[in-house]
Protein backbone atom coordinates (compact mmCIF):
# COMPACT_ATOMS: atom_id res chain seq x y z
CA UNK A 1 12.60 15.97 -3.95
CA UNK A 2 10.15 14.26 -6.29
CA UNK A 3 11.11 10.54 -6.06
CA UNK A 4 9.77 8.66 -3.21
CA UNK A 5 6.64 6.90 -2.30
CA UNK A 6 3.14 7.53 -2.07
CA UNK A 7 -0.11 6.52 -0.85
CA UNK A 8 -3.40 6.77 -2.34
CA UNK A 9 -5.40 9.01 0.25
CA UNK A 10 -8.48 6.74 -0.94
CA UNK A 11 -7.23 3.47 -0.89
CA UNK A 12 -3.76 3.15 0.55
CA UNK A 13 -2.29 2.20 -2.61
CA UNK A 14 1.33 2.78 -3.15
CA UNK A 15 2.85 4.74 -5.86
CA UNK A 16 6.88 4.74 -6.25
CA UNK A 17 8.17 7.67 -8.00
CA UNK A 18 11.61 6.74 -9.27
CA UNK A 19 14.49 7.29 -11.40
CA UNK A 20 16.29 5.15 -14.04
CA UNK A 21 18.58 5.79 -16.15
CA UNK A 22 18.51 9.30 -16.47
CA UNK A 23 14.63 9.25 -16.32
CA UNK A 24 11.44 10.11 -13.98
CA UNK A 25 9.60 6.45 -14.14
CA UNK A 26 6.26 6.11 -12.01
CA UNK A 27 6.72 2.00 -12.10
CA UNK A 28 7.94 1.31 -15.06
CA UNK A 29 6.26 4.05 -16.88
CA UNK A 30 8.45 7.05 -18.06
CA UNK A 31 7.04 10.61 -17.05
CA UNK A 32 7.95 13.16 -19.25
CA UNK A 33 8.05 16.57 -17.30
CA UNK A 34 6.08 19.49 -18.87
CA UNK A 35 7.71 21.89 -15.96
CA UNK A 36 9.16 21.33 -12.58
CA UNK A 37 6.16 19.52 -11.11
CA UNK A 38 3.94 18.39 -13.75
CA UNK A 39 4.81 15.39 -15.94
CA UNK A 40 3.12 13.27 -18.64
CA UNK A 41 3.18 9.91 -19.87
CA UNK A 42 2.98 8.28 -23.12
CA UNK A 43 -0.66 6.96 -22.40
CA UNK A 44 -1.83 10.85 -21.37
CA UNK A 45 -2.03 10.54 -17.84
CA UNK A 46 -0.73 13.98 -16.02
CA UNK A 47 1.13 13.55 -12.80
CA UNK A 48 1.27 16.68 -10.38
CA UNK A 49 3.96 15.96 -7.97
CA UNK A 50 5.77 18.60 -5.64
CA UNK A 51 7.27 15.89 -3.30
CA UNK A 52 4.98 16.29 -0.24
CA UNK A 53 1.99 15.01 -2.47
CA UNK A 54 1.00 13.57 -5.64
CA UNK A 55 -2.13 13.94 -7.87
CA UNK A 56 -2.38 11.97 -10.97
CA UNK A 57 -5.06 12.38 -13.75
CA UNK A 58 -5.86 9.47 -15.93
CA UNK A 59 -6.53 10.37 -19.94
CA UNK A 60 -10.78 10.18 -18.90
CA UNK A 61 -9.67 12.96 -16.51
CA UNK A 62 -10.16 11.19 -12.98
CA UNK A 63 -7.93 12.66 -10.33
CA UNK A 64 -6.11 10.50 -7.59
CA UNK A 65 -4.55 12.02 -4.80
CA UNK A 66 -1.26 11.10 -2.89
CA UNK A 67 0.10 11.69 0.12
CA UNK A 68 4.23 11.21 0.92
CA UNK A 69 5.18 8.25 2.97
CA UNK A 70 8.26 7.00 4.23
CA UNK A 71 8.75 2.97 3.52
CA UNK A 72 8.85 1.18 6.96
CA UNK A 73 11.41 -1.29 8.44
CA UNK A 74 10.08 -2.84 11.43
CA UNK A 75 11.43 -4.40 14.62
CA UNK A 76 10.17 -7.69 16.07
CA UNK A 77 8.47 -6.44 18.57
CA UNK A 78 6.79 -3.61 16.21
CA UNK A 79 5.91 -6.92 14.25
CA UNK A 80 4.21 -8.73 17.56
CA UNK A 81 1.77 -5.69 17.69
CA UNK A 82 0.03 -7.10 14.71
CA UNK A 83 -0.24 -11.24 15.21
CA UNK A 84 -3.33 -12.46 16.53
CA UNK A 85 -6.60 -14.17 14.57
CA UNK A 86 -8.38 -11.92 12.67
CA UNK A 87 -12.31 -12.62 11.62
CA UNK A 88 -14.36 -11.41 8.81
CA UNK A 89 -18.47 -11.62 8.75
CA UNK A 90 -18.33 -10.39 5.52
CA UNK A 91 -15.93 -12.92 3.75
CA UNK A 92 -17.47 -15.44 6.13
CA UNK A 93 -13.45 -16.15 7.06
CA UNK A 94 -10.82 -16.13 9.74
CA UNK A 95 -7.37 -15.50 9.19
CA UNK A 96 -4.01 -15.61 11.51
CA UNK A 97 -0.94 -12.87 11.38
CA UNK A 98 2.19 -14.62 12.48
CA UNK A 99 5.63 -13.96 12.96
CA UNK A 100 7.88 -16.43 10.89
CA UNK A 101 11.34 -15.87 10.28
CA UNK A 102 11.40 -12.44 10.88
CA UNK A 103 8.59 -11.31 9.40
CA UNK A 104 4.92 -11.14 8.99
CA UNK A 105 2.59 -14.16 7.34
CA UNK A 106 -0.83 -14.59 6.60
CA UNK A 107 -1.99 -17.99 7.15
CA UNK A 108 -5.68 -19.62 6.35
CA UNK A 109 -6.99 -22.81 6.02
CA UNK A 110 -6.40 -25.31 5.51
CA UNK A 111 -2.52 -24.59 5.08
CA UNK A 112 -1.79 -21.27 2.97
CA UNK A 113 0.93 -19.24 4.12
CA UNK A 114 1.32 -15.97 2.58
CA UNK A 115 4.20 -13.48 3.13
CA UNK A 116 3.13 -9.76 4.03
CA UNK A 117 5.74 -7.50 2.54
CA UNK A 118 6.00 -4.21 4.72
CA UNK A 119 5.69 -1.38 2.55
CA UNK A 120 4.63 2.04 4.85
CA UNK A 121 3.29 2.45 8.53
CA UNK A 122 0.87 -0.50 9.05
CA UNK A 123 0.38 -1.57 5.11
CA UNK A 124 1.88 -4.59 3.69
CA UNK A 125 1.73 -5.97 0.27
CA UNK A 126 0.42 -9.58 -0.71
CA UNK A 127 0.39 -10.99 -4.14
CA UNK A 128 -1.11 -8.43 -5.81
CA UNK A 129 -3.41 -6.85 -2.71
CA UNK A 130 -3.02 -4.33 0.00
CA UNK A 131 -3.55 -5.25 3.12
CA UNK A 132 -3.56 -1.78 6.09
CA UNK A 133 -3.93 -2.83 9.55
CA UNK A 134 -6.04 -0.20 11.51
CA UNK A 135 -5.54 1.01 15.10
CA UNK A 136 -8.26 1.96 17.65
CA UNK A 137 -6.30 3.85 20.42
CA UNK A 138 -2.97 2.95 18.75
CA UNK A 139 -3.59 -0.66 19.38
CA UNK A 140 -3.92 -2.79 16.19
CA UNK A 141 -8.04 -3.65 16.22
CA UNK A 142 -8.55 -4.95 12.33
CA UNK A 143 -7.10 -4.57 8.86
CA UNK A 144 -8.84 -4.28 5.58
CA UNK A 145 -8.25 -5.71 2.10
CA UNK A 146 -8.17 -4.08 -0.65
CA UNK A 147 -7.20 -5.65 -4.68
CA UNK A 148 -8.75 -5.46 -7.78
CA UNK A 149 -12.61 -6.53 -6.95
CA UNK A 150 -12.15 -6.43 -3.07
CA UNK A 151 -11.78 -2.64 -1.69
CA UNK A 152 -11.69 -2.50 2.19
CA UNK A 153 -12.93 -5.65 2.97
CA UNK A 154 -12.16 -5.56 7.00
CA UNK A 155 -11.14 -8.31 9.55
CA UNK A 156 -11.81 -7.87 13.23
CA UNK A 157 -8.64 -8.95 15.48
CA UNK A 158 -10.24 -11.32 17.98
């Protein structure tokens, strides 16, 4: 099976291969298949999919691999695993994961809250950024930030 999700072996970003209406969409783009496994779209970018993996070439001819991933539901104690304060050097910042109504926030100061929206194994979406937690011995240790100018900008969990 083609549809599904995807990660970006690079940079953890998702892909969702879909269906609507009849149609292949990758987003909202259509993907017009050239055989079973190889699609186009209207802008020229190829997609290579055989449903364990992904590679789409842009129109320039720069290749991104994918890997399959299963979307994640978590528990509340899968959520606990990743609350604690989380410092950055870097960004000269410190951040908090909480637990709120069921699921996961990001809060800094002085008072943003910011939902993180699970979307695989220990990556969450917030407006617009990716945010993967990281695990040293299976324990959560940091989490890195990744968006348009910002790629894998990493917090230390205190």
């Amino acid at each position: 099976m083609i549809t599904g999700l995807y990660r970006d072996t690079e940079t953890g970003n998702p892909l969702t291969i879909s269906t609507a209406s009849g149609s292949l969409r990758s987003g909202n783009v259509p993907l017009i298949a050239m055989s079973a496994s190889r699609f186009v779209t209207p802008l020229g970018n190829t997609y290579e999919i055989d449903g364990k993996g992904a590679r789409v070439i842009d129109a320039l001819g720069t290749a991104v691999r994918y890997e399959r991933v299963e979307p994640v539901k978590l528990t509340s104690e899968q959520l606990q695993e990743y609350v604690g304060t989380y410092t950055s050097d870097e960004a000269e910042a410190s951040l908090t994961v909480a637990v709120e109504k069921g699921g996961l926030v990001l809060k800094r100061r002085p008072d943003a809250t910011l939902t993180l929206t699970p979307v695989y194994a220990d990556a969450f979406s917030l407006q617009g950024a990716m945010l993967i937690f990281r695990r040293d011995g299976g324990r959560v240790s940091q989490f890195s930030v990744s968006q348009d100018r910002v790629w894998d900008l990493r917090f230390t969990k205190k």
